[in-house]
C-alpha atoms as a PDB file:
ATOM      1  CA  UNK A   1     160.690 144.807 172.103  1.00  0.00           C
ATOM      2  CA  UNK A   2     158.040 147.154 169.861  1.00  0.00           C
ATOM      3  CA  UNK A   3     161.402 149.328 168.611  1.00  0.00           C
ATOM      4  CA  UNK A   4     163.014 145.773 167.736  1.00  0.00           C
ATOM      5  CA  UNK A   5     159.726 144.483 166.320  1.00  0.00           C
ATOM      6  CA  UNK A   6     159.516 147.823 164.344  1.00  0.00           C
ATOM      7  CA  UNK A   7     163.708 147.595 162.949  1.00  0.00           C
ATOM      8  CA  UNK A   8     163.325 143.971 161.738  1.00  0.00           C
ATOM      9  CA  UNK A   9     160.421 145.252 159.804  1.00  0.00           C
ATOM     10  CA  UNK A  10     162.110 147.896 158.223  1.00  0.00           C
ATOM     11  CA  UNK A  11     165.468 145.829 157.556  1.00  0.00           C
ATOM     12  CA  UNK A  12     163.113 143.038 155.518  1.00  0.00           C
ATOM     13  CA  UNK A  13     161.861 145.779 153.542  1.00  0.00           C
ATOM     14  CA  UNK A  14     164.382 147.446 152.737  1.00  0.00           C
ATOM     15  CA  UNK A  15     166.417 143.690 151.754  1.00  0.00           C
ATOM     16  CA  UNK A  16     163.093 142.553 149.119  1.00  0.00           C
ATOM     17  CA  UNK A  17     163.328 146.278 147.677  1.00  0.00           C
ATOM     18  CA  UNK A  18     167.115 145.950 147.417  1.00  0.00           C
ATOM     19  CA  UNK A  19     166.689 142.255 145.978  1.00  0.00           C
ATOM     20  CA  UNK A  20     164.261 143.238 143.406  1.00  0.00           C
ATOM     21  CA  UNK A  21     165.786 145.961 142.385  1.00  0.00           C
ATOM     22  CA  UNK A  22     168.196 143.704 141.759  1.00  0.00           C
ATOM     23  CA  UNK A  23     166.622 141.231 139.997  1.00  0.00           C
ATOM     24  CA  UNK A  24     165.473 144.271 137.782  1.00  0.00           C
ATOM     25  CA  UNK A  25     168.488 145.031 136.581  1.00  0.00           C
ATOM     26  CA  UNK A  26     169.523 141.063 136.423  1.00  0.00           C
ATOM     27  CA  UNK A  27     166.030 140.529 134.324  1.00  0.00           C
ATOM     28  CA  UNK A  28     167.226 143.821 131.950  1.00  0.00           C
ATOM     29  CA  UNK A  29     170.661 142.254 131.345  1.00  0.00           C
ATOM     30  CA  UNK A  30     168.778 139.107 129.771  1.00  0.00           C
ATOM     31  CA  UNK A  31     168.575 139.613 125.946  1.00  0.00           C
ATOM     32  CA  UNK A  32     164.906 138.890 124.920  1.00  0.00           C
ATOM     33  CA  UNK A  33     164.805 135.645 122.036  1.00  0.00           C
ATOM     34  CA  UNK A  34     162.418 136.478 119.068  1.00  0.00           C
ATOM     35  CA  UNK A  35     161.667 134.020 116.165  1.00  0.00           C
ATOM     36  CA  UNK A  36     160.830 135.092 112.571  1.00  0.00           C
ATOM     37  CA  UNK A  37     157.423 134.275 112.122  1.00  0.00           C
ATOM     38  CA  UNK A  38     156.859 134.668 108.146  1.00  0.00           C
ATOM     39  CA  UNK A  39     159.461 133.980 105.087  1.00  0.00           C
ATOM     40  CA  UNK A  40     162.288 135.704 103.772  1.00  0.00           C
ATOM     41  CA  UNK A  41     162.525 138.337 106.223  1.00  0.00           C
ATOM     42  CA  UNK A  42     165.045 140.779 105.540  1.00  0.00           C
ATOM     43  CA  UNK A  43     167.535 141.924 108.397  1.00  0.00           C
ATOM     44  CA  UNK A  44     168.407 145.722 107.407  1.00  0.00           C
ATOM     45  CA  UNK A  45     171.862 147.840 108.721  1.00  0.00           C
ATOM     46  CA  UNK A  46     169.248 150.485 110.103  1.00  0.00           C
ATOM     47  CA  UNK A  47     165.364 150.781 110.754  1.00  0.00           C
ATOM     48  CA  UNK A  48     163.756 152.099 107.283  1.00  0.00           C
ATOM     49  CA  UNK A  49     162.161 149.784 104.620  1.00  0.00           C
ATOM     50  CA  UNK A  50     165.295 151.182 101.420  1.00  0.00           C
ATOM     51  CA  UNK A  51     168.182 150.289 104.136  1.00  0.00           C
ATOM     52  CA  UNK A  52     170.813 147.762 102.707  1.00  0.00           C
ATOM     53  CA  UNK A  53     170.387 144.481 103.845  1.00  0.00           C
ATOM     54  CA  UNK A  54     172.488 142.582 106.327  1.00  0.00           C
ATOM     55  CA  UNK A  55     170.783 138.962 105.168  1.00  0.00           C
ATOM     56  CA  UNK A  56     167.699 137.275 104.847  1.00  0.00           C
ATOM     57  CA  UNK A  57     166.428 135.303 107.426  1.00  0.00           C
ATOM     58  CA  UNK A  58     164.047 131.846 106.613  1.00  0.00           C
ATOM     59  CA  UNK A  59     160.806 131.321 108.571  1.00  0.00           C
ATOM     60  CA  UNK A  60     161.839 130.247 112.163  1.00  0.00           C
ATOM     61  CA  UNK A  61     165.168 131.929 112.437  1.00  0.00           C
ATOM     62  CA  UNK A  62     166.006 132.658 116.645  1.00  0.00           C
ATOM     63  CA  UNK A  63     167.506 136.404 117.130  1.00  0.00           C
ATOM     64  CA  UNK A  64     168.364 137.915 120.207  1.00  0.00           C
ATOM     65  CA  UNK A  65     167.440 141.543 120.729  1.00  0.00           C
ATOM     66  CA  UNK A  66     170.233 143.833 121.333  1.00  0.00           C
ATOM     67  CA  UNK A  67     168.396 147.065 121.772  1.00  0.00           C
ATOM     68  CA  UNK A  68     168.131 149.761 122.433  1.00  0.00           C
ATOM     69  CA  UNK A  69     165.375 149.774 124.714  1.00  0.00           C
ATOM     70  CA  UNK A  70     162.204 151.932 125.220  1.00  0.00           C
ATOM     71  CA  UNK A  71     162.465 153.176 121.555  1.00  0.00           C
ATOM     72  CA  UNK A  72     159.352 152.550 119.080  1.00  0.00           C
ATOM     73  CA  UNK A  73     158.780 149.060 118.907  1.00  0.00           C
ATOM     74  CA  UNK A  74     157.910 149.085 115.103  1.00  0.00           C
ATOM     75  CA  UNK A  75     161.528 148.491 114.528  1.00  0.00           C
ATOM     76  CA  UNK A  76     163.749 146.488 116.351  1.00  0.00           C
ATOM     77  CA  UNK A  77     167.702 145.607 116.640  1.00  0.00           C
ATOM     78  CA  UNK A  78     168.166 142.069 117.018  1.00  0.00           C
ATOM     79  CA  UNK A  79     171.597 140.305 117.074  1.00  0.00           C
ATOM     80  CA  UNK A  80     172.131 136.833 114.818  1.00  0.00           C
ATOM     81  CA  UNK A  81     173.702 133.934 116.369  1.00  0.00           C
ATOM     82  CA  UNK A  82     177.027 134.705 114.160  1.00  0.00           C
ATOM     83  CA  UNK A  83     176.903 137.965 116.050  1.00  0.00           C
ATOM     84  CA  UNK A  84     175.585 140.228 112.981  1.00  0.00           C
ATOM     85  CA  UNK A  85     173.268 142.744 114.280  1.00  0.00           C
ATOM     86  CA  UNK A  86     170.830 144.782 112.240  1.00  0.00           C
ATOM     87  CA  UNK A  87     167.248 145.854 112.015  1.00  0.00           C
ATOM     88  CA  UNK A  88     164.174 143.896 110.859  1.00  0.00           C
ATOM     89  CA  UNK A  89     160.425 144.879 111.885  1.00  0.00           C
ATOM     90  CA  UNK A  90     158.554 143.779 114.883  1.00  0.00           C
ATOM     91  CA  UNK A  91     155.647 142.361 113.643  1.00  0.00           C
ATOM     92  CA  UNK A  92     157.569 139.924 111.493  1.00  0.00           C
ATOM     93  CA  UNK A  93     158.764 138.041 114.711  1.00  0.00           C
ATOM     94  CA  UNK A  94     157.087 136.463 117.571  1.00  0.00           C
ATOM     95  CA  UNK A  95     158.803 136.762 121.417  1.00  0.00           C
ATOM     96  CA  UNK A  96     159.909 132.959 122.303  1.00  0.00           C
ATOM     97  CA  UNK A  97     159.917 131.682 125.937  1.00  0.00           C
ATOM     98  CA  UNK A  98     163.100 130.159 126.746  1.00  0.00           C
ATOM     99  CA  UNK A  99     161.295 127.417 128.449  1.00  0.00           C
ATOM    100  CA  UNK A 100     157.450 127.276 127.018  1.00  0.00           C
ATOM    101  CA  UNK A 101     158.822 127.572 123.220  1.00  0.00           C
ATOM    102  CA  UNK A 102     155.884 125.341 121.667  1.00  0.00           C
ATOM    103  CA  UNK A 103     153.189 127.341 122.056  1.00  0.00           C
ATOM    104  CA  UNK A 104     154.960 130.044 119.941  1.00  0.00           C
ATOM    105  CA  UNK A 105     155.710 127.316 117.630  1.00  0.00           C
ATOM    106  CA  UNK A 106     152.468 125.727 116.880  1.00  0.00           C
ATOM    107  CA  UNK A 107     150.503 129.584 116.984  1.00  0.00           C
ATOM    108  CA  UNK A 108     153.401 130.166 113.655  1.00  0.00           C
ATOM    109  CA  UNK A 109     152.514 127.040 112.082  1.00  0.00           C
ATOM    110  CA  UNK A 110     148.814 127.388 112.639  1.00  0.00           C
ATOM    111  CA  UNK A 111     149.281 130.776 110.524  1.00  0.00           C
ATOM    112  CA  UNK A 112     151.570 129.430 107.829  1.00  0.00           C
ATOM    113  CA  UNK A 113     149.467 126.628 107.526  1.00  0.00           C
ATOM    114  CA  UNK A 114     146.020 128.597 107.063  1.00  0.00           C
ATOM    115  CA  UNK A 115     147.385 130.783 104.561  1.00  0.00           C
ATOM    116  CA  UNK A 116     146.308 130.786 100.670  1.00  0.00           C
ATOM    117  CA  UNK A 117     148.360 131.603  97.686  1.00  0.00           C
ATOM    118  CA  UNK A 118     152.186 130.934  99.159  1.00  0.00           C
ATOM    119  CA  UNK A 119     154.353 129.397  96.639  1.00  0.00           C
ATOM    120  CA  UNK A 120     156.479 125.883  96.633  1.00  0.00           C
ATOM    121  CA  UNK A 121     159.521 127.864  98.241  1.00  0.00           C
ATOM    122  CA  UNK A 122     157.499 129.500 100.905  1.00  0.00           C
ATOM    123  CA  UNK A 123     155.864 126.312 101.876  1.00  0.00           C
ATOM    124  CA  UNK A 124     159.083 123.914 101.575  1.00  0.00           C
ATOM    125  CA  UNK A 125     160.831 126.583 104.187  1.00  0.00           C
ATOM    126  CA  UNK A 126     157.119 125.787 106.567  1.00  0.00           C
ATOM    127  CA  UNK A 127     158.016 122.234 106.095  1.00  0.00           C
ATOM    128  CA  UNK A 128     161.581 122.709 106.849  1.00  0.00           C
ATOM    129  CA  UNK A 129     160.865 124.841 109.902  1.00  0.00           C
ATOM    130  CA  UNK A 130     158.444 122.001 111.281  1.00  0.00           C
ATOM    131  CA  UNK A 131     161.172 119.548 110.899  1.00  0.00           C
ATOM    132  CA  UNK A 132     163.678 121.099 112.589  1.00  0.00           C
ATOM    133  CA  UNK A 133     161.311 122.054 115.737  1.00  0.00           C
ATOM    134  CA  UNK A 134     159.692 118.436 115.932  1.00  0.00           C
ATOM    135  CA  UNK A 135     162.274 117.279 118.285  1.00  0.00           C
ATOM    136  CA  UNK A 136     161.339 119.794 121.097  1.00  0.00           C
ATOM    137  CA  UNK A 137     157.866 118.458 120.888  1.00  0.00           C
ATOM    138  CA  UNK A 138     158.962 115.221 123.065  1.00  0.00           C
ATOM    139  CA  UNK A 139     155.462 114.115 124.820  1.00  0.00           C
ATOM    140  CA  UNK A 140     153.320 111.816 122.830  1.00  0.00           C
ATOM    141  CA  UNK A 141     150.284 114.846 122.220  1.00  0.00           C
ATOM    142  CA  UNK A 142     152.402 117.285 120.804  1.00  0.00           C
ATOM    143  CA  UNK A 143     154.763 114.403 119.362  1.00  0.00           C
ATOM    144  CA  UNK A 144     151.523 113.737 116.925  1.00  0.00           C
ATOM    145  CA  UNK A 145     150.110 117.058 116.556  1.00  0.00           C
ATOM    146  CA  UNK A 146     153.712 118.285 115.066  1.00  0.00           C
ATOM    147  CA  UNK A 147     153.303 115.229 112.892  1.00  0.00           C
ATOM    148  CA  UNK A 148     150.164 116.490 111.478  1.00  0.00           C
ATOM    149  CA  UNK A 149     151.161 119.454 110.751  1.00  0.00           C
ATOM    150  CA  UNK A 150     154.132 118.242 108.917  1.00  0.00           C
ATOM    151  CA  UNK A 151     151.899 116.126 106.920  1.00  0.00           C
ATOM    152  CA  UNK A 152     149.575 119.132 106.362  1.00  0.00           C
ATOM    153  CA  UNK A 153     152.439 121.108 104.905  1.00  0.00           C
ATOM    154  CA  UNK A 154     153.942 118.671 102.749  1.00  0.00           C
ATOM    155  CA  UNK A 155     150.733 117.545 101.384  1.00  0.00           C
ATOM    156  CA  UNK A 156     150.717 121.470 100.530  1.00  0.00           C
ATOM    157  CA  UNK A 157     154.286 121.359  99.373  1.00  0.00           C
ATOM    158  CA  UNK A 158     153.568 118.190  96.649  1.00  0.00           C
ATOM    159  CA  UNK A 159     150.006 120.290  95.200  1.00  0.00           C
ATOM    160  CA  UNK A 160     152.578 122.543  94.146  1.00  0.00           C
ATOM    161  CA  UNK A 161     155.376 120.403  92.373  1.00  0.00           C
ATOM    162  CA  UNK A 162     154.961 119.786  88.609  1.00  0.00           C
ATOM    163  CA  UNK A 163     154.703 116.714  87.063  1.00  0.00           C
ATOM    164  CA  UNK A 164     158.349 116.787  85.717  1.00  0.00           C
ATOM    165  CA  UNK A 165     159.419 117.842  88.795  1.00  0.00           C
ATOM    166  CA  UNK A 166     161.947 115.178  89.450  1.00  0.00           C
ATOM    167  CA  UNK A 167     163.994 116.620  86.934  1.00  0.00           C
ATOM    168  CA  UNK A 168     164.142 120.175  88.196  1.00  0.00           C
ATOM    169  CA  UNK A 169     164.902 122.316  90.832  1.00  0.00           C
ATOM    170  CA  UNK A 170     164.517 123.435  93.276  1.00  0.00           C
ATOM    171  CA  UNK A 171     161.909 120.248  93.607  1.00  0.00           C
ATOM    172  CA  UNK A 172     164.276 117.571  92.616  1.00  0.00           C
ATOM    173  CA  UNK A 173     166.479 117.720  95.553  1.00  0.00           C
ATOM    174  CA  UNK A 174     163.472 118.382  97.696  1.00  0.00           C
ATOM    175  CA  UNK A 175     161.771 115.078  96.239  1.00  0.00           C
ATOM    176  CA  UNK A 176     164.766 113.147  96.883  1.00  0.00           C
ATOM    177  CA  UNK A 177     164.956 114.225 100.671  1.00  0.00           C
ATOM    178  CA  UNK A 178     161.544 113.299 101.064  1.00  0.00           C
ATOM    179  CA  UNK A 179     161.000 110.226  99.474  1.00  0.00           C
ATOM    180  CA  UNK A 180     160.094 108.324 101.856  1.00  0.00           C
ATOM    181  CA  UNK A 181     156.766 109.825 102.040  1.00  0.00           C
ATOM    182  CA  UNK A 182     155.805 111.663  98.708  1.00  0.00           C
ATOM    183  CA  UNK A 183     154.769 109.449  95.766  1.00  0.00           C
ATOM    184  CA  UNK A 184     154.011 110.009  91.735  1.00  0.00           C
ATOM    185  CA  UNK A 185     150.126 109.198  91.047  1.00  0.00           C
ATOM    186  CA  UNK A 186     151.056 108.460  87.056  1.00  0.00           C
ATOM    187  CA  UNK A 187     147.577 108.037  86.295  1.00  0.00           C
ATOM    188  CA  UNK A 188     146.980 111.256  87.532  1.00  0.00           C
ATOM    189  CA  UNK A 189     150.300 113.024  86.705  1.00  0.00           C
ATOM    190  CA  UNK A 190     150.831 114.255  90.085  1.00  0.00           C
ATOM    191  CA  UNK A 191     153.080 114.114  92.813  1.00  0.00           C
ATOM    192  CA  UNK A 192     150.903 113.228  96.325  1.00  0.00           C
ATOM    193  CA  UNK A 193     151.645 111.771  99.965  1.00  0.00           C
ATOM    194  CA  UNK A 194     152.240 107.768  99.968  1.00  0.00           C
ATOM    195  CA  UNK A 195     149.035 106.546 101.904  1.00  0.00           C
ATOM    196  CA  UNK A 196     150.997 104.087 104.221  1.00  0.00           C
ATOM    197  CA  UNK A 197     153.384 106.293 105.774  1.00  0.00           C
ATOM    198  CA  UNK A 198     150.597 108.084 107.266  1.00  0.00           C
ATOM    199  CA  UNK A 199     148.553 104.845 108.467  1.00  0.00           C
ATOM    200  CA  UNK A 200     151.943 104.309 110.018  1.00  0.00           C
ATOM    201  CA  UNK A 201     152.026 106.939 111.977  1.00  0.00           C
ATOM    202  CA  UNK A 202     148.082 106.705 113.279  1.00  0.00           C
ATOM    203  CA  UNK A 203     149.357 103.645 114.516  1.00  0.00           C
ATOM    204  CA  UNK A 204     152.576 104.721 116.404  1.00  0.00           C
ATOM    205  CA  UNK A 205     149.795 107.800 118.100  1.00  0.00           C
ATOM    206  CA  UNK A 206     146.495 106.508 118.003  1.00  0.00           C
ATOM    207  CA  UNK A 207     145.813 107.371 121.697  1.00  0.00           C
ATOM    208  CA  UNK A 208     146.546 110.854 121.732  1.00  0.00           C
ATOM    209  CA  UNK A 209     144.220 114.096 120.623  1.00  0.00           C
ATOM    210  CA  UNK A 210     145.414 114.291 116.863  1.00  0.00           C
ATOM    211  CA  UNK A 211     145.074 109.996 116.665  1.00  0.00           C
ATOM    212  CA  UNK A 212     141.826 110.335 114.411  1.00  0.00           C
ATOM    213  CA  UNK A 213     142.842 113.784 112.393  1.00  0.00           C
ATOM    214  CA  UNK A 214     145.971 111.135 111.376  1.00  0.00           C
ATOM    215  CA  UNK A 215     143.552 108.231 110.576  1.00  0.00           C
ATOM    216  CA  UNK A 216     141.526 110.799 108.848  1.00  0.00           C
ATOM    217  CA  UNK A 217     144.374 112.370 107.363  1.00  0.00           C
ATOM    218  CA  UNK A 218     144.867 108.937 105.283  1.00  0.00           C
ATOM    219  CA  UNK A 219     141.719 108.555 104.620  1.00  0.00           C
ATOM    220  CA  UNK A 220     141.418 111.764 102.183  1.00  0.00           C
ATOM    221  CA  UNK A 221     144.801 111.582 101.222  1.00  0.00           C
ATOM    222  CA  UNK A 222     143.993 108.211  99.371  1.00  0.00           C
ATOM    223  CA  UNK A 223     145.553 106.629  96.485  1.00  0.00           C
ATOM    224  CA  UNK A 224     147.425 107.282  93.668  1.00  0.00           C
ATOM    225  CA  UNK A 225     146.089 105.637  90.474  1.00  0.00           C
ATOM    226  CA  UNK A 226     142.573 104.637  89.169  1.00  0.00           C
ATOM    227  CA  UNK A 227     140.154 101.691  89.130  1.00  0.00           C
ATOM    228  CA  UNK A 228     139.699 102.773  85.113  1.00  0.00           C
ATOM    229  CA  UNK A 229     135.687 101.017  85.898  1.00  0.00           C
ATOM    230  CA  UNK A 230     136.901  97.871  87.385  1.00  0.00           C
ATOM    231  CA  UNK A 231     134.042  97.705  90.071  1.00  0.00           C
ATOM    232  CA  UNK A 232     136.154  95.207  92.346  1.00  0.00           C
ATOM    233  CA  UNK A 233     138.704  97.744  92.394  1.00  0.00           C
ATOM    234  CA  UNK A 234     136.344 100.596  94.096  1.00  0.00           C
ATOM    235  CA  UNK A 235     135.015  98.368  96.882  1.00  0.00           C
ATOM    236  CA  UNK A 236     138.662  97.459  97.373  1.00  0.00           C
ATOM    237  CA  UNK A 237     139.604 101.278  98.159  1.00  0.00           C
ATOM    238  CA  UNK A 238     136.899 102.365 100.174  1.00  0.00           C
ATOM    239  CA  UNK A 239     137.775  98.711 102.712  1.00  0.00           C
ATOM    240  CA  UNK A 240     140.933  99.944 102.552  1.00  0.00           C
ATOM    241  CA  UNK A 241     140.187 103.581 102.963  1.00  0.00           C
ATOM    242  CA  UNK A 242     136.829 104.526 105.028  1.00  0.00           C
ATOM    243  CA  UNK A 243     136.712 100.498 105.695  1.00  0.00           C
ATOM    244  CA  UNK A 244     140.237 101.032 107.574  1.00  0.00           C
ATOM    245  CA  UNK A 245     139.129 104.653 109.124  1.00  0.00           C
ATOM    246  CA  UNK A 246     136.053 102.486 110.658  1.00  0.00           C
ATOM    247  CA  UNK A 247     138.136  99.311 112.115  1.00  0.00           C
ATOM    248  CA  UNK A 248     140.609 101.697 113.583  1.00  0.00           C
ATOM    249  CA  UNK A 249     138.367 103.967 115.079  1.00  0.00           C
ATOM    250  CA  UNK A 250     134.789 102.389 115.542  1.00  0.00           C
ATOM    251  CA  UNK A 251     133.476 105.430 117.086  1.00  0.00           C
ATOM    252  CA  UNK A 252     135.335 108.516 115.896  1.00  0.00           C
ATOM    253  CA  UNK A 253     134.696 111.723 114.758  1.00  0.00           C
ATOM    254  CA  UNK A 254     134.206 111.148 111.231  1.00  0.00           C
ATOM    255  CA  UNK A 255     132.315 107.532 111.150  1.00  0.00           C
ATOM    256  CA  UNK A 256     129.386 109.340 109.784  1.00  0.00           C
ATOM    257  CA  UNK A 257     130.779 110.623 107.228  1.00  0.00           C
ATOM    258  CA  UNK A 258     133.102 107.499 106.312  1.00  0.00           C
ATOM    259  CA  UNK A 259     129.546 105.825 106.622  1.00  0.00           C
ATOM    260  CA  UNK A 260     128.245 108.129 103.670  1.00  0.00           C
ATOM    261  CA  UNK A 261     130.808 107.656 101.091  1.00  0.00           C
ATOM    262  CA  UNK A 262     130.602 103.469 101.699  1.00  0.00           C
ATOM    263  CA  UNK A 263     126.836 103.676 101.237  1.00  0.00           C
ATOM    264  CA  UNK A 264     126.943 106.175  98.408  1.00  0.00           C
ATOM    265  CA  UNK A 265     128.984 104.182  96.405  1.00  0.00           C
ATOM    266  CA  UNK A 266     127.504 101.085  97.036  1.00  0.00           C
ATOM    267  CA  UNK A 267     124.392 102.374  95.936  1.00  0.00           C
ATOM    268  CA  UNK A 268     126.099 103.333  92.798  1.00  0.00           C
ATOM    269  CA  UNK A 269     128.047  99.997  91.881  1.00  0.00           C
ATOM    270  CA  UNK A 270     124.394  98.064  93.156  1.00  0.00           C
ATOM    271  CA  UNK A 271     122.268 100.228  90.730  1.00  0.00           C
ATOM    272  CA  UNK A 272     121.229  98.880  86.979  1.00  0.00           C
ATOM    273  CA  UNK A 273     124.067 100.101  84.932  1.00  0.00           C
ATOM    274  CA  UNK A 274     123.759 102.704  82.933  1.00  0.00           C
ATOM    275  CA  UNK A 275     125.493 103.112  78.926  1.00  0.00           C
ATOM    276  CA  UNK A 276     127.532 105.792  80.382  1.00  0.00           C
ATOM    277  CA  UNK A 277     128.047 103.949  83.467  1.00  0.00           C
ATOM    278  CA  UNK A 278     129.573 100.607  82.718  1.00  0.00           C
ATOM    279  CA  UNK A 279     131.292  98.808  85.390  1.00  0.00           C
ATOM    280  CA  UNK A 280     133.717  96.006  83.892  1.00  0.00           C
ATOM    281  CA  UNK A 281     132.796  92.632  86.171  1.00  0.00           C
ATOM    282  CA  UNK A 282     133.084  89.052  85.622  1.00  0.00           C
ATOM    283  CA  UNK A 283     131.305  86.834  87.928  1.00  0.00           C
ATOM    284  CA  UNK A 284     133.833  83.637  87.250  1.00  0.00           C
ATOM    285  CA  UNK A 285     136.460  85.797  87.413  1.00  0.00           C
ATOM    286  CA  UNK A 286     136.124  88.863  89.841  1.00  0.00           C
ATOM    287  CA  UNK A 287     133.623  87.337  92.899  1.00  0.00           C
ATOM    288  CA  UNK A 288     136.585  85.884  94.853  1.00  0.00           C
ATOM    289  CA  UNK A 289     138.427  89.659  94.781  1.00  0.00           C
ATOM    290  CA  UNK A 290     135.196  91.503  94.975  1.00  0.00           C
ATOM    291  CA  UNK A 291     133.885  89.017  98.128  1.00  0.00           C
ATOM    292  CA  UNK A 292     136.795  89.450  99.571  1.00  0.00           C
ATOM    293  CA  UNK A 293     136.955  93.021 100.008  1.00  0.00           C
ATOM    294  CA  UNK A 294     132.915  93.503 100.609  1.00  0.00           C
ATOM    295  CA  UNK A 295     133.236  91.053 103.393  1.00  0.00           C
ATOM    296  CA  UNK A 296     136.267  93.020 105.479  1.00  0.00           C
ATOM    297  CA  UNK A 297     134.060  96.543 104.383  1.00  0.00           C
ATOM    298  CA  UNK A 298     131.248  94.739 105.880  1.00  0.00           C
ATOM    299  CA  UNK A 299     132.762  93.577 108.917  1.00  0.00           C
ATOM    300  CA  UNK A 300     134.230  97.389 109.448  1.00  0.00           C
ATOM    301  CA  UNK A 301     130.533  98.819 109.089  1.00  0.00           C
ATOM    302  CA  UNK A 302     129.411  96.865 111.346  1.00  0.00           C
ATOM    303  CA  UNK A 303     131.906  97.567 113.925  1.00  0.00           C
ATOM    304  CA  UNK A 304     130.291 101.277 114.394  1.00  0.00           C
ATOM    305  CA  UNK A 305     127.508 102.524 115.667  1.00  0.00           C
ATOM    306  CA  UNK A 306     127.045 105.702 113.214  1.00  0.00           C
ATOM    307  CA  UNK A 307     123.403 107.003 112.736  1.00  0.00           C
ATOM    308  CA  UNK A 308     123.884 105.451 108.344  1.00  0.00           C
ATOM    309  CA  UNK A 309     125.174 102.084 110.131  1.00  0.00           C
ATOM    310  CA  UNK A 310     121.993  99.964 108.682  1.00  0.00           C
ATOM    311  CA  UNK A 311     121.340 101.607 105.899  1.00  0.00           C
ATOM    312  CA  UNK A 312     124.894 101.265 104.842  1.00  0.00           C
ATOM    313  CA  UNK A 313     124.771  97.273 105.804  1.00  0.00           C
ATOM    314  CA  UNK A 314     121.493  97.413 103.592  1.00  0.00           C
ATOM    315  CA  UNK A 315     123.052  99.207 100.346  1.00  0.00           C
ATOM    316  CA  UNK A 316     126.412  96.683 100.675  1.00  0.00           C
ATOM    317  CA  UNK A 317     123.335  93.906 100.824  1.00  0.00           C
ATOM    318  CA  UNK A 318     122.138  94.566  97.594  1.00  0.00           C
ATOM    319  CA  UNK A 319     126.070  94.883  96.342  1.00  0.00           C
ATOM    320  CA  UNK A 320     126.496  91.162  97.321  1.00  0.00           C
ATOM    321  CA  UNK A 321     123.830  89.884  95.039  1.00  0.00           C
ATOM    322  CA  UNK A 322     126.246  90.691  91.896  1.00  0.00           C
ATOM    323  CA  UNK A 323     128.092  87.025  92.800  1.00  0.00           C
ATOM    324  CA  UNK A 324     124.916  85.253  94.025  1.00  0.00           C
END
């Protein structure tokens, strides 16, 4: 029974050493995925920086390596879905789980996004790169937080468009594909995010983690255009604005400071006017607008419970008294 005891040992072990030797060489046969993780990267015919290129690969392109292995890792040999192989370096890409890919997704974005100084064609190939990822993201967290970040880089991608740039390319194409949520601030002669897209979508994800960045997100993306003194006007924006931020989120992270730009410009439209400071107001005609829109930025202040809650109630007070 002991020699028996003593075979059946030795038979398992030498079966799991067979099976993961096995699954060695199964796991070596699997070609490794790798994603470019910066622009423009050039795919070369062999590993040195003067090497003719094979192509150049946008921000976000999937290669397979296709060895060999053990070699210095500085270079690598990847293989292109149309089956051209080359060489491109490995710190340009980032390995991509076959399963877990998001993580890898949002650490490139988080870089892109961070970075200083890239031009309109660097940051339109971020944006495109988000877009075309977005669908993986399929629960309603990451749904949002992809959203963000799409808004972060095309809010990016419009700083960088000229005025005339709905005439021109590369931007008039790109303009045209994204209509939907870029606008033209004339007054300002700048292209800019429309405001109501983004509202829209801190309504579809309010609930989840990135809910009040989105909110937020609006809120300092603002308007196009200016209230050129009309002091109706700037009560108007900040109801509609920091008055909005408030009703939507009573309590979130940035009711302070949507607290502080209400009072501070009450204080300033409730002060005496000053000769470089004229506000254009007309009691008979303006109170009904003006009432209006101090009433619903009244009712949103007083919805929070933000440490400048009273003394913001106090400075919009003293606003009131302009119709009585």
């Amino acid at each position: 029974m002991v020699r028996l005891s003593r075979l059946f040992f030795f038979i398992s072990c030498f079966t799991y050493v067979l099976l993961a030797a096995a699954s060695g060489r199964v796991d070596a046969m699997v070609e490794a995925v790798r994603i470019t993780a910066v622009t423009n990267v050039t795919l070369r015919v062999l590993p040195a920086p003067d090497a003719q290129a094979v192509a150049q690969l946008p921000l976000g392109t999937e290669v397979r390596d296709a060895g060999p292995i053990g070699l210095d890792k500085t270079w690598i040999r990847v293989r292109l879905a149309d089956a051209r192989e080359g060489w491109l370096l490995s710190h340009l890409t980032r390995t991509l789980d076959p399963v877990w890919r998001w993580p890898t997704f949002d650490k490139i974005i988080a870089e892109r996004i961070g970075r200083k100084g890239d031009g309109f064609p660097a940051v339109t190939e971020l944006v495109g790169f988000i877009e075309r990822v977005a669908p993986e993201y399929t629960d309603p967290d990451g749904r949002a937080r992809i959203e963000l970040s799409r808004l972060r880089a095309l809010s990016t991608a419009v700083a960088l468009i000229p005025s005339r740039g709905s005439k021109q390319e590369p931007y008039a194409s790109w303009l045209t594909a994204h209509k939907a949520v870029v606008d033209f601030d004339e007054p300002g002669g700048r292209w800019m995010l429309a405001n109501e897209p983004i509202w829209a979508l801190h309504a579809k994800y309010a609930g989840t983690s990135s809910g009040d960045d989105l909110a937020w997100f609006a809120v300092t993306t603002g308007f196009g255009g200016e209230c050129e003194g009309h002091l109706t006007c700037y009560v108007e924006w900040r109801s509609r604005l920091q008055g909005e931020y408030l009703r939507r989120i009573p309590a979130g992270r940035h009711a302070d400071e949507a607290l502080g730009v209400i009072k501070q410009t009450a204080d300033v439209l409730g002060a005496p006017p000053k000769p470089h400071m004229a506000y254009q107001f007309d009691r008979a005609r303006d109170c009904r607008a003006f009432t209006s829109s101090l009433d619903a930025l009244t009712a949103a202040v007083k919805g929070t419970h933000g440490a400048a809650k009273d003394a913001t109630l106090d400075s919009l007070g003293v606003l009131r008294k302009l119709c009585g």
